[in-house]
Protein backbone atom coordinates (compact mmCIF):
# COMPACT_ATOMS: atom_id res chain seq x y z
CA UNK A 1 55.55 218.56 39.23
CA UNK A 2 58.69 220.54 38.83
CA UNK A 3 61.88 219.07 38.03
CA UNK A 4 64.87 219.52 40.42
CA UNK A 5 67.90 221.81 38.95
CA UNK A 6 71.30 220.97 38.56
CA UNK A 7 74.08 222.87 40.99
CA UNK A 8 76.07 225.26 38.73
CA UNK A 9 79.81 225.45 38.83
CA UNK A 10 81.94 227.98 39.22
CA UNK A 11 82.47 228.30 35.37
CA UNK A 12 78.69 228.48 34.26
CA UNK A 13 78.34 224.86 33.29
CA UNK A 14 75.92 222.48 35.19
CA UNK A 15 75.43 219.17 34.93
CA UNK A 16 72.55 216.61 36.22
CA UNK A 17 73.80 214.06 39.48
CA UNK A 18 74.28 210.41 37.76
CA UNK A 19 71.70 207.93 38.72
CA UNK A 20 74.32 206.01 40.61
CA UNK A 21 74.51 209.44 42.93
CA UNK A 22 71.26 209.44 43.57
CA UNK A 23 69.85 205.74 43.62
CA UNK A 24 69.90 203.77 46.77
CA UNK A 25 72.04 200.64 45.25
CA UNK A 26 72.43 200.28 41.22
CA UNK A 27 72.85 197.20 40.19
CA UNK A 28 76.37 197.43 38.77
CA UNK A 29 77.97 194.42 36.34
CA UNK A 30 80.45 192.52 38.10
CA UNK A 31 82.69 193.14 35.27
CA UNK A 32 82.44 196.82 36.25
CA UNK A 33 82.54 196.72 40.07
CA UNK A 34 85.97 197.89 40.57
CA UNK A 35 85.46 200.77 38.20
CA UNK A 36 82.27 201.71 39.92
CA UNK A 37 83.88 201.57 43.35
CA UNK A 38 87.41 203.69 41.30
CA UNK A 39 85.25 206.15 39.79
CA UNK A 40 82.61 207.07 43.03
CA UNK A 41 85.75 207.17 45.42
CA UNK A 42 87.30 209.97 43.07
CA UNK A 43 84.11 211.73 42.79
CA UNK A 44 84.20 212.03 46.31
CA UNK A 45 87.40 213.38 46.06
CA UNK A 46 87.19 215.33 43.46
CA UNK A 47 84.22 216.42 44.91
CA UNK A 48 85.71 217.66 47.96
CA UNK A 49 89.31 219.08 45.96
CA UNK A 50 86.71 221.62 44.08
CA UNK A 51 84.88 222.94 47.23
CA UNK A 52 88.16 223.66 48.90
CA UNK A 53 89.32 225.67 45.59
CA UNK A 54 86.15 227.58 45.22
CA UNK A 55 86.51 228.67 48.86
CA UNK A 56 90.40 229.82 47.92
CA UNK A 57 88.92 231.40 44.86
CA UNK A 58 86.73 233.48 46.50
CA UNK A 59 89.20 234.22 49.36
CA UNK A 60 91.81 235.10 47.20
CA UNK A 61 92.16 238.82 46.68
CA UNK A 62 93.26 239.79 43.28
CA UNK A 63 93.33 243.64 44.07
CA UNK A 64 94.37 243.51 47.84
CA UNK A 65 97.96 244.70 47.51
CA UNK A 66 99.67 248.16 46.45
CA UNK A 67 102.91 246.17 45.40
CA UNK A 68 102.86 245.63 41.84
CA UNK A 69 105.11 242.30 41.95
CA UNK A 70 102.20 241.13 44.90
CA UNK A 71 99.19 242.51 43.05
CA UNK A 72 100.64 239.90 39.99
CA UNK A 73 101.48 237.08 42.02
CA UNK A 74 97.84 237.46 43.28
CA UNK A 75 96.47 237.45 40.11
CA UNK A 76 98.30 234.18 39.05
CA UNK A 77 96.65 232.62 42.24
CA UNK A 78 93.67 233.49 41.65
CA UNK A 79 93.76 232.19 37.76
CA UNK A 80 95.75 228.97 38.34
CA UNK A 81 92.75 228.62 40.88
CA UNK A 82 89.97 229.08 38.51
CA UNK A 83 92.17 226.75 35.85
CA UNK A 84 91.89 224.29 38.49
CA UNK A 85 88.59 224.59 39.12
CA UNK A 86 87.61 224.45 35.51
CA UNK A 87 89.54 221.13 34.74
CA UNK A 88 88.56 219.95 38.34
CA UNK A 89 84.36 220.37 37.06
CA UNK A 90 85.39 218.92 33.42
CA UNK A 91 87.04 215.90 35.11
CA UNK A 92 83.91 215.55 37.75
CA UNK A 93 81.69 215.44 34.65
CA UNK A 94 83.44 213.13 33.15
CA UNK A 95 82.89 210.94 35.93
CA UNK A 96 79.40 211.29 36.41
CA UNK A 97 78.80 210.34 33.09
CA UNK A 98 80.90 207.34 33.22
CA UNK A 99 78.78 206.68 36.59
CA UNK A 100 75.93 206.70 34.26
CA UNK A 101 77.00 204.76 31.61
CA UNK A 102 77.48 201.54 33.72
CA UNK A 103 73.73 202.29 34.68
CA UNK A 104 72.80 202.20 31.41
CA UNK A 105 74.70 199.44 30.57
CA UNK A 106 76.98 201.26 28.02
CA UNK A 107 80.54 201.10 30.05
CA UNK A 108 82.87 200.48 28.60
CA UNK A 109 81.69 200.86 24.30
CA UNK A 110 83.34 203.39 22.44
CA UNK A 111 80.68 206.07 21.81
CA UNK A 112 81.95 206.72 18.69
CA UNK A 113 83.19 203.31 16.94
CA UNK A 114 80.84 200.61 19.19
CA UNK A 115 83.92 198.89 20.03
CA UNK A 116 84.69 197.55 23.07
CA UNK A 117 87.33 200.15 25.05
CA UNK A 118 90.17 197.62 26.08
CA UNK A 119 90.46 196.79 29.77
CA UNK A 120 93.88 198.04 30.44
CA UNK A 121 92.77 201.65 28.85
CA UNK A 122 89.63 201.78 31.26
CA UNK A 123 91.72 200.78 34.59
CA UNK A 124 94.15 203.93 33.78
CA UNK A 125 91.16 205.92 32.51
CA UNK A 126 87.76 204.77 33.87
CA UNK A 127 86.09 207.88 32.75
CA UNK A 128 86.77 207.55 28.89
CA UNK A 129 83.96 207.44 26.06
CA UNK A 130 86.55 206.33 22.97
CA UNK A 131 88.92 203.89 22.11
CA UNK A 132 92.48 204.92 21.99
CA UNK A 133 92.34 205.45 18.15
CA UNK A 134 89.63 208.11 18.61
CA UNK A 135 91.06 210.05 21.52
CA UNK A 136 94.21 210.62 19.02
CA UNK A 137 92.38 211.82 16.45
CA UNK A 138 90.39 214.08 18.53
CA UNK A 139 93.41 215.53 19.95
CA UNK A 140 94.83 216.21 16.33
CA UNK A 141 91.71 217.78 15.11
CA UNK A 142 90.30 221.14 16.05
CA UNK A 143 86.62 220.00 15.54
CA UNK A 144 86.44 217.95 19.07
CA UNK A 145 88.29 218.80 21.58
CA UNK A 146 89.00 215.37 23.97
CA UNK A 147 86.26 214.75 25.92
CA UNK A 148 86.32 211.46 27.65
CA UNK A 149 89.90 211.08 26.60
């Protein structure tokens, strides 16, 4: 039996579907219903976002002009593109984790601490791993970058 492989990104990186992509109906908490419905709704649309910038990507022509001012201007397209696309993926697999986690059962527990992540920080972030507390000091240290924020 062979397993099924991930879709890669533009940027290298792949990463598995959640269950909650792939299951008929998960059971989610009540507690976490609106978070479910938040984060699938901007998968979709995040989903959709990085199709439409890999199809600029590979439209855009980064050599196409004799101009040097135009052949520049292209190049910035074509790298704010690929920045987009790269945060675009980071943010997507963010979400599927997150997806995952209220699978699991693990939503909303700092992966780091165990702590509960307060309500008000998961409505304006329903992606994150850590507690506030964390996130800073992840931020001020060079050893993890913020994942999860």
């Amino acid at each position: 039996m062979s397993n099924p492989k991930p879709a890669s990104s533009v940027n290298g990186n792949s990463s598995p579907a959640p269950k909650s992509a792939t299951s008929p109906k998960p059971h989610v908490p009540p507690a976490w219903a609106w978070h479910h419905r938040t984060l699938l709704a901007l998968r979709r649309r995040l989903g959709a976002e990085t199709r439409q910038h890999q199809l600029a990507s590979a439209a855009t022509s980064v050599g196409g002009s004799t101009e040097p001012v135009d052949t520049v201007s292209d190049k910035l397209e074509h790298e704010l593109l690929l920045a987009e696309l790269r945060l675009e993926e980071n943010t997507l697999a963010e979400v599927d984790a997150a997806l995952t986690r209220i699978d699991t059962g693990v939503y909303g527990t700092c992966e780091v601490t165990g702590k509960a992540i307060p309500a008000q920080r998961l409505r304006a972030l329903p992606w994150t791993r850590v507690v506030r507390e964390v996130a800073e000091q992840r931020e001020h240290s060079s050893d993890h970058p913020p994942v999860g924020r």
